[in-house]
PDB file of N, CA and C in Angstrom:
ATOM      1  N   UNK A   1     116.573  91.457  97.119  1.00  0.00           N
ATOM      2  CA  UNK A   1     115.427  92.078  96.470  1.00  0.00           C
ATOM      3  C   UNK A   1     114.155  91.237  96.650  1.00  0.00           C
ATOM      4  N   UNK A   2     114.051  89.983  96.880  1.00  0.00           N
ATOM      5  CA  UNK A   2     112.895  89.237  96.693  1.00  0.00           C
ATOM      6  C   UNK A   2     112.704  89.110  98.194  1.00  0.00           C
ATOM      7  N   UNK A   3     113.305  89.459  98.769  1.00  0.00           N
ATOM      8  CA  UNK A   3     112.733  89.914 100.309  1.00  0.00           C
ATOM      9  C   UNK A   3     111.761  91.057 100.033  1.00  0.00           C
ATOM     10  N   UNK A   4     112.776  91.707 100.044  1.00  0.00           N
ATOM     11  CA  UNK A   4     111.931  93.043 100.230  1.00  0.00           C
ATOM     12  C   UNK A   4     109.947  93.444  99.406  1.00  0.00           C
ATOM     13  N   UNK A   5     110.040  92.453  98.333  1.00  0.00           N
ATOM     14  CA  UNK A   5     109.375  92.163  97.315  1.00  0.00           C
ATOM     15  C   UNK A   5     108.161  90.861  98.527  1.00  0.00           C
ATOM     16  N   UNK A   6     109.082  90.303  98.841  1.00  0.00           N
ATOM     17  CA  UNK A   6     107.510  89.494  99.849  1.00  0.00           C
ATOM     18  C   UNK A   6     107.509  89.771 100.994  1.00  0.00           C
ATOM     19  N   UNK A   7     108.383  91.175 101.232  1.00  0.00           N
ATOM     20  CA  UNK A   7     107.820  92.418 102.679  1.00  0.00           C
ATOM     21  C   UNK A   7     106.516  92.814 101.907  1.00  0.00           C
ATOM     22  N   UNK A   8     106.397  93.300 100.853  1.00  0.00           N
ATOM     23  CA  UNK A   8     106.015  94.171 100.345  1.00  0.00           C
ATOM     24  C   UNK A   8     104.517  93.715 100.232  1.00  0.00           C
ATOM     25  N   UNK A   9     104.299  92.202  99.660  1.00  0.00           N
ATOM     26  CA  UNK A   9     103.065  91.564  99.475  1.00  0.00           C
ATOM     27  C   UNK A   9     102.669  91.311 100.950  1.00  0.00           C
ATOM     28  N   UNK A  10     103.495  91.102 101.583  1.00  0.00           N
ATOM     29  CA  UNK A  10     103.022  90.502 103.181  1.00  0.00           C
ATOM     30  C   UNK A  10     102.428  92.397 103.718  1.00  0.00           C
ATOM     31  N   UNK A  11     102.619  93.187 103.448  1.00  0.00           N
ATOM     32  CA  UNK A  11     101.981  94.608 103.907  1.00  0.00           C
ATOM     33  C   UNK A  11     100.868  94.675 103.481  1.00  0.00           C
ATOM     34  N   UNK A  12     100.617  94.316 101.630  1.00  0.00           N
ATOM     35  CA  UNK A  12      99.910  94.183 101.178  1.00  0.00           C
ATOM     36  C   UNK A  12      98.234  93.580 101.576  1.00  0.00           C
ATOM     37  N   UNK A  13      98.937  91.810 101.877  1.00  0.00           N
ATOM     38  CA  UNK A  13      97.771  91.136 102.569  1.00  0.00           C
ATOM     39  C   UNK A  13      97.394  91.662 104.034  1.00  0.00           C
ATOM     40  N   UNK A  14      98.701  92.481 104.776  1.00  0.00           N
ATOM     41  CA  UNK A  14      98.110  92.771 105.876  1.00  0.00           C
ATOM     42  C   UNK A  14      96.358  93.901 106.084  1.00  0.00           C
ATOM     43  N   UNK A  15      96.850  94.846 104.907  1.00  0.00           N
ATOM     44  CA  UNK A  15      95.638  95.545 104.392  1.00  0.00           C
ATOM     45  C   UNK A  15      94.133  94.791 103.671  1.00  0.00           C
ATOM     46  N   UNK A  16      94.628  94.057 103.043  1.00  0.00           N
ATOM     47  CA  UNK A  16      93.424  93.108 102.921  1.00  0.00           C
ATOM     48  C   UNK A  16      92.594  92.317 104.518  1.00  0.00           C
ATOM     49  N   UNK A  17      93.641  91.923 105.285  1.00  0.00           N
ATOM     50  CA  UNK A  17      93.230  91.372 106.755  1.00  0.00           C
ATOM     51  C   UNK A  17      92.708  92.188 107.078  1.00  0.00           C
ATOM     52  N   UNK A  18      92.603  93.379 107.425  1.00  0.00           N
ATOM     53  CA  UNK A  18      92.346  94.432 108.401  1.00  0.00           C
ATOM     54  C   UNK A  18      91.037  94.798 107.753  1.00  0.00           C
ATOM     55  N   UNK A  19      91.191  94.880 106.643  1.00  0.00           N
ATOM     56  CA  UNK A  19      89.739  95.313 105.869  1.00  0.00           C
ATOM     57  C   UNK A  19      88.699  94.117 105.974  1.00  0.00           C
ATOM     58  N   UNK A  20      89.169  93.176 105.987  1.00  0.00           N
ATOM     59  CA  UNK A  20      87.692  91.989 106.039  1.00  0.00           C
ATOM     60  C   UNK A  20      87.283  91.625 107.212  1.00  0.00           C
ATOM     61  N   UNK A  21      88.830  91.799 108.446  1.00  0.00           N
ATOM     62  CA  UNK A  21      88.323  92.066 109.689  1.00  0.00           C
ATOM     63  C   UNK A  21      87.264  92.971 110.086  1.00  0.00           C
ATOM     64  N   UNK A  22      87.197  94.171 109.621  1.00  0.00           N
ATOM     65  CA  UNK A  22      85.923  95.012 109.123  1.00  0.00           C
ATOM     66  C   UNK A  22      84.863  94.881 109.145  1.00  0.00           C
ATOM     67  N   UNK A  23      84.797  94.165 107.842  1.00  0.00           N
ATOM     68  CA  UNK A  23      83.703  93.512 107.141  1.00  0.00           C
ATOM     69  C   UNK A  23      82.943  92.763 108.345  1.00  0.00           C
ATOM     70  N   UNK A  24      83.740  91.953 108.850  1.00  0.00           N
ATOM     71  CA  UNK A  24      83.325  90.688 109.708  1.00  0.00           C
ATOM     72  C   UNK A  24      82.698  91.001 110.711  1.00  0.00           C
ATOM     73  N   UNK A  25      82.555  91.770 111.184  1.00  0.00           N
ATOM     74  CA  UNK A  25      81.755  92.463 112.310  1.00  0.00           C
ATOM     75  C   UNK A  25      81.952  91.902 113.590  1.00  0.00           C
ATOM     76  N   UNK A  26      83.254  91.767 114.042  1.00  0.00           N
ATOM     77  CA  UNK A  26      83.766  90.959 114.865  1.00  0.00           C
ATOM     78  C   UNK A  26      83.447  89.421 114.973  1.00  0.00           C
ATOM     79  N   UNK A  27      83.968  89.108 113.669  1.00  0.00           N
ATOM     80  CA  UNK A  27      84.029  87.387 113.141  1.00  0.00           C
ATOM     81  C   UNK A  27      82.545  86.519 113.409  1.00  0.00           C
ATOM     82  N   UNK A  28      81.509  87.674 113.286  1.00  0.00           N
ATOM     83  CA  UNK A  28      79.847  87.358 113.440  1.00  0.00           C
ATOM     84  C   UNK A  28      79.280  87.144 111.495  1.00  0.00           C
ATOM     85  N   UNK A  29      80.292  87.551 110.836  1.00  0.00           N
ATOM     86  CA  UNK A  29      79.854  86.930 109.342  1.00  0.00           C
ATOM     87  C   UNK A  29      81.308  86.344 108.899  1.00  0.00           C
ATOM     88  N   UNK A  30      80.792  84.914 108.020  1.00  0.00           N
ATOM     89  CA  UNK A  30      81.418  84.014 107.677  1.00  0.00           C
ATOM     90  C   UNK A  30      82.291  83.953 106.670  1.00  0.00           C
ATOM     91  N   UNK A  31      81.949  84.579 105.324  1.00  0.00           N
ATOM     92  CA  UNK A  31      82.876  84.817 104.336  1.00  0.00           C
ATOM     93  C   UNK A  31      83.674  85.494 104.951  1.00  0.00           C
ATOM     94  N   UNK A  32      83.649  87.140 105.132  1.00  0.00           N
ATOM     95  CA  UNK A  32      84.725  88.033 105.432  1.00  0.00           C
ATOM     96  C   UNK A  32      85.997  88.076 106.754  1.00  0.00           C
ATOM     97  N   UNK A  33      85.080  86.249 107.563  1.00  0.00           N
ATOM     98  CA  UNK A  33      85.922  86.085 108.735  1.00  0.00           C
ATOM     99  C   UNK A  33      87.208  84.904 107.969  1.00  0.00           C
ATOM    100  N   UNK A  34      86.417  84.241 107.057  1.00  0.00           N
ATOM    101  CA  UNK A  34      87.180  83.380 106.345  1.00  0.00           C
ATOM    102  C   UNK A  34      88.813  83.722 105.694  1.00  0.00           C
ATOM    103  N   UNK A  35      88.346  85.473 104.892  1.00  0.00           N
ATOM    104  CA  UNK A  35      88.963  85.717 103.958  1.00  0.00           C
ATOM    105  C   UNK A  35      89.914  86.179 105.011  1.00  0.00           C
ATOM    106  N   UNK A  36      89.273  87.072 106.310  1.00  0.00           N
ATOM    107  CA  UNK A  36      90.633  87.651 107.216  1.00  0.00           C
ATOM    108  C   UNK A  36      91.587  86.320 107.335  1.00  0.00           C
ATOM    109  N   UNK A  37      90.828  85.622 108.059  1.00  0.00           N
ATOM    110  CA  UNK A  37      92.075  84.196 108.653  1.00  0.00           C
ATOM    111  C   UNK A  37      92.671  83.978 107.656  1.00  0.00           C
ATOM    112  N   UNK A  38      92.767  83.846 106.333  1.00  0.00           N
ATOM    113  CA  UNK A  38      93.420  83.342 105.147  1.00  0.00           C
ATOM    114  C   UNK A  38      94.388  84.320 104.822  1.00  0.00           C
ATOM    115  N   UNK A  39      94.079  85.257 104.913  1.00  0.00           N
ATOM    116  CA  UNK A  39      95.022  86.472 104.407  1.00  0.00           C
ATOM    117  C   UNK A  39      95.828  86.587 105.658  1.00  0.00           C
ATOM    118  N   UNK A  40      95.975  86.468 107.113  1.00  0.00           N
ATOM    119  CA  UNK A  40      96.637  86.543 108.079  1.00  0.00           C
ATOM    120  C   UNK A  40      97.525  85.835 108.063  1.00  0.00           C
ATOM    121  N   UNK A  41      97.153  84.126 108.040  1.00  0.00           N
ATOM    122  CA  UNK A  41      97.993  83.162 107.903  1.00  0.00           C
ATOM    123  C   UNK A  41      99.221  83.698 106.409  1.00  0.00           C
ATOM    124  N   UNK A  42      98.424  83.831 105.527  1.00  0.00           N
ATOM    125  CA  UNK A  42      99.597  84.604 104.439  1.00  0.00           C
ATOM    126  C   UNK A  42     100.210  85.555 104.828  1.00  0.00           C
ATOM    127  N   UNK A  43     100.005  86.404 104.768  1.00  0.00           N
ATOM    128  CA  UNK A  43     100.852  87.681 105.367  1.00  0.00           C
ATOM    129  C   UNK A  43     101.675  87.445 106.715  1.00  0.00           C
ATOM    130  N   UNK A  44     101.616  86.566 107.559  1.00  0.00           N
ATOM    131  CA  UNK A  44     102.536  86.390 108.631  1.00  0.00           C
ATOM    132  C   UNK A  44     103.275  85.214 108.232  1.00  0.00           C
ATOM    133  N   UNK A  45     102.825  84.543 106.983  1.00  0.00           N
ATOM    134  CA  UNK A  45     103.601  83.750 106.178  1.00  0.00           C
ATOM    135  C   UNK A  45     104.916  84.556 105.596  1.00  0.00           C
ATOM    136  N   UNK A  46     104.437  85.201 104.956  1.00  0.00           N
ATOM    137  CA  UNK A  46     105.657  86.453 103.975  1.00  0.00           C
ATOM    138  C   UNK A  46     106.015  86.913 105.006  1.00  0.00           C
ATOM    139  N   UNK A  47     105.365  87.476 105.856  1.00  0.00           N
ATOM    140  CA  UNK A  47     106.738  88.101 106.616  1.00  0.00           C
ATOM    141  C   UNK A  47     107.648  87.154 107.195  1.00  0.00           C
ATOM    142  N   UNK A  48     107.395  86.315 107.697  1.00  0.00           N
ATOM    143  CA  UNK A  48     108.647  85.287 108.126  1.00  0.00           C
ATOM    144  C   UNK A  48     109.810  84.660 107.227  1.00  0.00           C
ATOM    145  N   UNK A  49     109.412  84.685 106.057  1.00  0.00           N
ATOM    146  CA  UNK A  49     109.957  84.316 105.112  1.00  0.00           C
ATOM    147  C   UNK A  49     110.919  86.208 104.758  1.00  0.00           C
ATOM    148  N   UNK A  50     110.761  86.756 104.606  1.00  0.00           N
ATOM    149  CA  UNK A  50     110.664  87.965 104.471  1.00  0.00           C
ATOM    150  C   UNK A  50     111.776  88.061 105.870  1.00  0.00           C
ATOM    151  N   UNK A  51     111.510  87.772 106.950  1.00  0.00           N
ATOM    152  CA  UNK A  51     112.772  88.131 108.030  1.00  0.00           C
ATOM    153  C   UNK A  51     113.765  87.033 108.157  1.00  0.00           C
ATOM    154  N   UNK A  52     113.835  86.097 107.408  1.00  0.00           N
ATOM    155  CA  UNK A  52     115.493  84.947 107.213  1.00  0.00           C
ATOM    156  C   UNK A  52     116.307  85.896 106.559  1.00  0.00           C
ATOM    157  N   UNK A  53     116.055  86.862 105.758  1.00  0.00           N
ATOM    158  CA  UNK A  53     117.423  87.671 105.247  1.00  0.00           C
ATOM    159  C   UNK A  53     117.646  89.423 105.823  1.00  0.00           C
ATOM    160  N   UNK A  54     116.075  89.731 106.101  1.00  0.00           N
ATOM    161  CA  UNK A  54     115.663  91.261 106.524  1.00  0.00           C
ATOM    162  C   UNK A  54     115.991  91.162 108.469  1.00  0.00           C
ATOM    163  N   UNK A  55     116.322  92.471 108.419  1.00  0.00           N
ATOM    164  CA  UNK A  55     116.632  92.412 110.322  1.00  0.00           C
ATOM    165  C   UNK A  55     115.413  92.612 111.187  1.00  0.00           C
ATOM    166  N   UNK A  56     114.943  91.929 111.910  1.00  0.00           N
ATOM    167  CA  UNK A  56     113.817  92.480 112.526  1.00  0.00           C
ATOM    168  C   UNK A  56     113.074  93.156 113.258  1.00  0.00           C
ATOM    169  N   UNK A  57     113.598  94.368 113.234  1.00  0.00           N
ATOM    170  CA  UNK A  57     112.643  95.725 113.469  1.00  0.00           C
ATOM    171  C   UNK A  57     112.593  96.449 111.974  1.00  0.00           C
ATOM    172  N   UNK A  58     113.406  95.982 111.261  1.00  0.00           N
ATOM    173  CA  UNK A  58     113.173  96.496 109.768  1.00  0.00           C
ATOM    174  C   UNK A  58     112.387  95.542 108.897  1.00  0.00           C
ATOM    175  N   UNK A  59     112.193  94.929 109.339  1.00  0.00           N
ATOM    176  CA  UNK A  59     111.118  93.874 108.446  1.00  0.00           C
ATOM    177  C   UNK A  59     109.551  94.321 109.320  1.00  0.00           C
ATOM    178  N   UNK A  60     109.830  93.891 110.545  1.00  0.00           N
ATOM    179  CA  UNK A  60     108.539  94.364 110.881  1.00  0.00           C
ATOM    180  C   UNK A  60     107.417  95.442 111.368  1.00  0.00           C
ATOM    181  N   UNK A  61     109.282  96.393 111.126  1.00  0.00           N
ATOM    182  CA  UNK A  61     108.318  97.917 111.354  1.00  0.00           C
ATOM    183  C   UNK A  61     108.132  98.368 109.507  1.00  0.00           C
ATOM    184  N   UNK A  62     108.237  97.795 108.637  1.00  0.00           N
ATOM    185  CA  UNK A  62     107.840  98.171 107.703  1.00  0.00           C
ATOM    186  C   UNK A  62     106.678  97.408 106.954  1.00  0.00           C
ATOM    187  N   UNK A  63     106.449  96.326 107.753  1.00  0.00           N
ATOM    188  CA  UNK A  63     105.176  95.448 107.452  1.00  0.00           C
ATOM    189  C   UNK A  63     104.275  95.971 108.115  1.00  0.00           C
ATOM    190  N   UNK A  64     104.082  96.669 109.519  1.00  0.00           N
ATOM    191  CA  UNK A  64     102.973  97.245 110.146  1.00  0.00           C
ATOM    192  C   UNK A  64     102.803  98.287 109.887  1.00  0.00           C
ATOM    193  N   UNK A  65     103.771  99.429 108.942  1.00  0.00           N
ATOM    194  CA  UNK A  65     103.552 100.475 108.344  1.00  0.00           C
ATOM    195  C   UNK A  65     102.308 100.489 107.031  1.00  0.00           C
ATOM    196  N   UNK A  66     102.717  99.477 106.368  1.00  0.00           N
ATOM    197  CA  UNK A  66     102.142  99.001 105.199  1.00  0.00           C
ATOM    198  C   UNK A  66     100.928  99.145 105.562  1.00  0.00           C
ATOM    199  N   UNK A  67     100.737  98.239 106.352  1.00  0.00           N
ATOM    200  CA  UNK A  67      99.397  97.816 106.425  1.00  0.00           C
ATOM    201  C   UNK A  67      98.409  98.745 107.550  1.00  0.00           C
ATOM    202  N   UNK A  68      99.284  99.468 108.239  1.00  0.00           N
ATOM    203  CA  UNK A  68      98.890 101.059 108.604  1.00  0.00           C
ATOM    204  C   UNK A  68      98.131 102.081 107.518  1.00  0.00           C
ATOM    205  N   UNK A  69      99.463 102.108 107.298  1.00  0.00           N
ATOM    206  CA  UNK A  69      98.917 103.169 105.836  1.00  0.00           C
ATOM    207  C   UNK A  69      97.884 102.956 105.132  1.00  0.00           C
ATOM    208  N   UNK A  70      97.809 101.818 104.786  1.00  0.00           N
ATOM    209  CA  UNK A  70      96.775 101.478 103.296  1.00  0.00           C
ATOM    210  C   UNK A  70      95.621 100.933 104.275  1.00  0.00           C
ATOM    211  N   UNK A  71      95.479 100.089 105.593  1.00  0.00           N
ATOM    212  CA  UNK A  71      94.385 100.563 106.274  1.00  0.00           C
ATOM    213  C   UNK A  71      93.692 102.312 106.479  1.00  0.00           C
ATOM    214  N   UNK A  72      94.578 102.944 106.842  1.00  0.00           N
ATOM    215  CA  UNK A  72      94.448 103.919 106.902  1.00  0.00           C
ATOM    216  C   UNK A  72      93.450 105.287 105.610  1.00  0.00           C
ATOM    217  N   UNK A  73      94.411 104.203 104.388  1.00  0.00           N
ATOM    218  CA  UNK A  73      93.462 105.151 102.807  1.00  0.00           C
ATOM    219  C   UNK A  73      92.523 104.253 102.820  1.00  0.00           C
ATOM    220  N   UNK A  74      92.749 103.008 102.786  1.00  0.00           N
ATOM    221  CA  UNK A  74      91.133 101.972 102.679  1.00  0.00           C
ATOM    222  C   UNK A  74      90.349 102.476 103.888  1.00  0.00           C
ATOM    223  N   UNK A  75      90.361 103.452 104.753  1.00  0.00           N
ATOM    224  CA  UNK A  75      89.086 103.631 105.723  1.00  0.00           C
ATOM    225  C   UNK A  75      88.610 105.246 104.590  1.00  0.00           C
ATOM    226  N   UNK A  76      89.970 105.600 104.360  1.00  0.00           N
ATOM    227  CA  UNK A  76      89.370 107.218 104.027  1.00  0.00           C
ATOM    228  C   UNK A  76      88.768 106.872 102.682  1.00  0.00           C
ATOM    229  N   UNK A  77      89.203 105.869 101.497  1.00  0.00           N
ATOM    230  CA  UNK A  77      88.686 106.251 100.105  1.00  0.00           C
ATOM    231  C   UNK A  77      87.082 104.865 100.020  1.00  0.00           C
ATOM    232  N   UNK A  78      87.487 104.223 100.837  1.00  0.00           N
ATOM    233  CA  UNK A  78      86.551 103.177 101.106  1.00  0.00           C
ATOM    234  C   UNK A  78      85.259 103.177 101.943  1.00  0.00           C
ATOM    235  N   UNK A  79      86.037 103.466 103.306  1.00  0.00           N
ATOM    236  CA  UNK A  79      84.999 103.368 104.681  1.00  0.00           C
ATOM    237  C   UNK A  79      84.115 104.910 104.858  1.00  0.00           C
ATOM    238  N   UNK A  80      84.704 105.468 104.130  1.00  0.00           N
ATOM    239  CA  UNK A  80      84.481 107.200 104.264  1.00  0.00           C
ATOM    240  C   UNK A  80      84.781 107.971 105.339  1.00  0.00           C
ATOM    241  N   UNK A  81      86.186 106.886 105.958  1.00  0.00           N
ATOM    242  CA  UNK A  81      86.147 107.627 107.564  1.00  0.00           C
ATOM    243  C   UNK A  81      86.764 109.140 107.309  1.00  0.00           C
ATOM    244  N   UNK A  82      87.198 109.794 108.275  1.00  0.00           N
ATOM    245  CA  UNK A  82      87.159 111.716 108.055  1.00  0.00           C
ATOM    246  C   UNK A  82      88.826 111.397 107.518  1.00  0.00           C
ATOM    247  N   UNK A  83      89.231 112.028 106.606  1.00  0.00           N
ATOM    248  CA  UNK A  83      90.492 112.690 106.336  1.00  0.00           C
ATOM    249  C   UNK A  83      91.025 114.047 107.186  1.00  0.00           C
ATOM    250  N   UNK A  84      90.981 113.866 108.574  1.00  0.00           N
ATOM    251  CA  UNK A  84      91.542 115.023 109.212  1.00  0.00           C
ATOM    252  C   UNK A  84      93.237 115.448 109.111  1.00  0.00           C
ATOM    253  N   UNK A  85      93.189 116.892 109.265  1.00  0.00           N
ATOM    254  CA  UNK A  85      94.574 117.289 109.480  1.00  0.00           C
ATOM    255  C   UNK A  85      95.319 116.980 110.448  1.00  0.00           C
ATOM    256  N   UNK A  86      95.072 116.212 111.251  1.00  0.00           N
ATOM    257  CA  UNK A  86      95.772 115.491 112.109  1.00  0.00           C
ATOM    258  C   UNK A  86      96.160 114.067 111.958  1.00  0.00           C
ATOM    259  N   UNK A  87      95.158 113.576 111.206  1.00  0.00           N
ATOM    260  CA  UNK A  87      95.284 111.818 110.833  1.00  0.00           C
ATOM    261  C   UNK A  87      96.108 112.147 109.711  1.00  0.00           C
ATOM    262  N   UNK A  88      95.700 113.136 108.843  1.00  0.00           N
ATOM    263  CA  UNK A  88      97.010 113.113 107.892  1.00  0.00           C
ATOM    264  C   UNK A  88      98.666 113.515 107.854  1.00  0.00           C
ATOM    265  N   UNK A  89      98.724 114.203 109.350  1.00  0.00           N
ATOM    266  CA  UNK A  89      99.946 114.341 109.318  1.00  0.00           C
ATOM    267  C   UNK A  89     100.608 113.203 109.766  1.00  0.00           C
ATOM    268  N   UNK A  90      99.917 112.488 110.992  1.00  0.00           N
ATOM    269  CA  UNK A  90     100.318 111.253 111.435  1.00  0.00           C
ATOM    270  C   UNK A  90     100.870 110.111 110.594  1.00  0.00           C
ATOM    271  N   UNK A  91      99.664 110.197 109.401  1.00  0.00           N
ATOM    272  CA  UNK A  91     100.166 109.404 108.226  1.00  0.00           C
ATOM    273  C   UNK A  91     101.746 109.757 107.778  1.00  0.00           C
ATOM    274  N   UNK A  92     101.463 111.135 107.223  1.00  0.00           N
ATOM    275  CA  UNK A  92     103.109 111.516 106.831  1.00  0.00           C
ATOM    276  C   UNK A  92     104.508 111.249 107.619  1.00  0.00           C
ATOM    277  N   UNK A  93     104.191 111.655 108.718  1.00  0.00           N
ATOM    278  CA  UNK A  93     105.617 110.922 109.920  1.00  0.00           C
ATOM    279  C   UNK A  93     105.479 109.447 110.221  1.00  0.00           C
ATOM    280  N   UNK A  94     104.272 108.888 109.765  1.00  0.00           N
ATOM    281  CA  UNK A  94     104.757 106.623 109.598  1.00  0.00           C
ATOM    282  C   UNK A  94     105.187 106.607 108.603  1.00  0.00           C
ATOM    283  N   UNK A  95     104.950 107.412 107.299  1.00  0.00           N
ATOM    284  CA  UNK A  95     105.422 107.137 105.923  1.00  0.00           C
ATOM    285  C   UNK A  95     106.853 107.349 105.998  1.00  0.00           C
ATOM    286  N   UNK A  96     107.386 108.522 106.357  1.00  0.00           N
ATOM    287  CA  UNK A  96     108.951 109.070 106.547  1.00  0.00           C
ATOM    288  C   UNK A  96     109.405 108.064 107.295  1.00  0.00           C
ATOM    289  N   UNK A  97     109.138 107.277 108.484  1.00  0.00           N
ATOM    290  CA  UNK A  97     109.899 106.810 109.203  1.00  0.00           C
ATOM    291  C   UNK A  97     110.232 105.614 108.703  1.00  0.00           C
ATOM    292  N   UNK A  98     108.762 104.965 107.613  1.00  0.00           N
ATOM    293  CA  UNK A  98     109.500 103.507 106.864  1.00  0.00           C
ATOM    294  C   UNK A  98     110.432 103.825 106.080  1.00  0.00           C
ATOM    295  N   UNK A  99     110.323 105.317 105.084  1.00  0.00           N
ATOM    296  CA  UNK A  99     111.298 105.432 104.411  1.00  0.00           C
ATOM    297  C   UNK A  99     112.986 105.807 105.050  1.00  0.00           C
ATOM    298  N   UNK A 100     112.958 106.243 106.444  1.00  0.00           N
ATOM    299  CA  UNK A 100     113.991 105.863 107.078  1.00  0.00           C
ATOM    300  C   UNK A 100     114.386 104.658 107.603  1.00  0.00           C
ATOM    301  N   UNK A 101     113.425 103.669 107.668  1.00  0.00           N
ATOM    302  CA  UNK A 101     113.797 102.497 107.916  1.00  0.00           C
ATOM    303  C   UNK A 101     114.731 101.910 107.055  1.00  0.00           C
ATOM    304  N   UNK A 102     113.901 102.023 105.893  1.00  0.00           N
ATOM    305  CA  UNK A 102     114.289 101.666 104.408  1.00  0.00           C
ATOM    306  C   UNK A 102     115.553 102.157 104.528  1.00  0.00           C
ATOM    307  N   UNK A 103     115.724 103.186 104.179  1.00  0.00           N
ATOM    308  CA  UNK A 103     117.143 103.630 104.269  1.00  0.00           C
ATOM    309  C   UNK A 103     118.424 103.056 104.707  1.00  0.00           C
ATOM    310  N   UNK A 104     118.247 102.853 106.703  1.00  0.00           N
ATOM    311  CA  UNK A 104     118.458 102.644 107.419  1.00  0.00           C
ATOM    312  C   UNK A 104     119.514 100.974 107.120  1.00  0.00           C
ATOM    313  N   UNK A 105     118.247 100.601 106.407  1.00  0.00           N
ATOM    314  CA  UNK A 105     119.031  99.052 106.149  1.00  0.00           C
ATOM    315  C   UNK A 105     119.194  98.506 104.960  1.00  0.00           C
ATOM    316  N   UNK A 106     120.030  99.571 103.778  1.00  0.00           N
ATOM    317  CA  UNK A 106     120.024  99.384 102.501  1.00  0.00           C
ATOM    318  C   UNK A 106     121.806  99.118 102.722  1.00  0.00           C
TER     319      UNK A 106
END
């Protein structure tokens, strides 16, 4: 369980990375290049820690889901990027497939 629990934060920070990568305007401003590198080094922290007990295409196809996804709502509820019917179905078949992952290796 405490794997799966610092999969879970390591998806987490991956969404924070991706978002300040953002920010950073291709690492041309200083705070938000700071906060990416910090949150990277963490999050590829947890996940390693996170794959000594998890198998790895199930550890790390559910860490790049994570941080898919919630990149994905942090562009739509954040960035204002378009909520299309196509980006949203896409969403729905990465979501199903972690939850088959999940499955997969319970």
């Amino acid at each position: 369980m405490v794997a799966w629990i610092t999969l879970l934060l390591a998806g987490l920070f991956e969404i924070v990375w991706a978002y300040s990568m953002k920010l950073s305007e291709g690492f041309s401003k200083l705070t938000p290049s700071v906060i990416t590198i910090f949150f990277m080094i963490l999050s590829f922290g947890l996940l390693a820690y996170a794959m000594k007990s998890l198998p790895l295409g199930t550890a790390y196809t559910i860490w790049t889901g994570i941080g898919a996804i919630g990149s994905f709502l942090v562009g739509i509820f954040v960035l204002g990027e378009p909520a299309t019917a196509m980006r949203m179905v896409a969403a729905v078949l990465i979501i199903s497939g972690l939850i088959l992952m999940k499955l997969s290796s319970s």
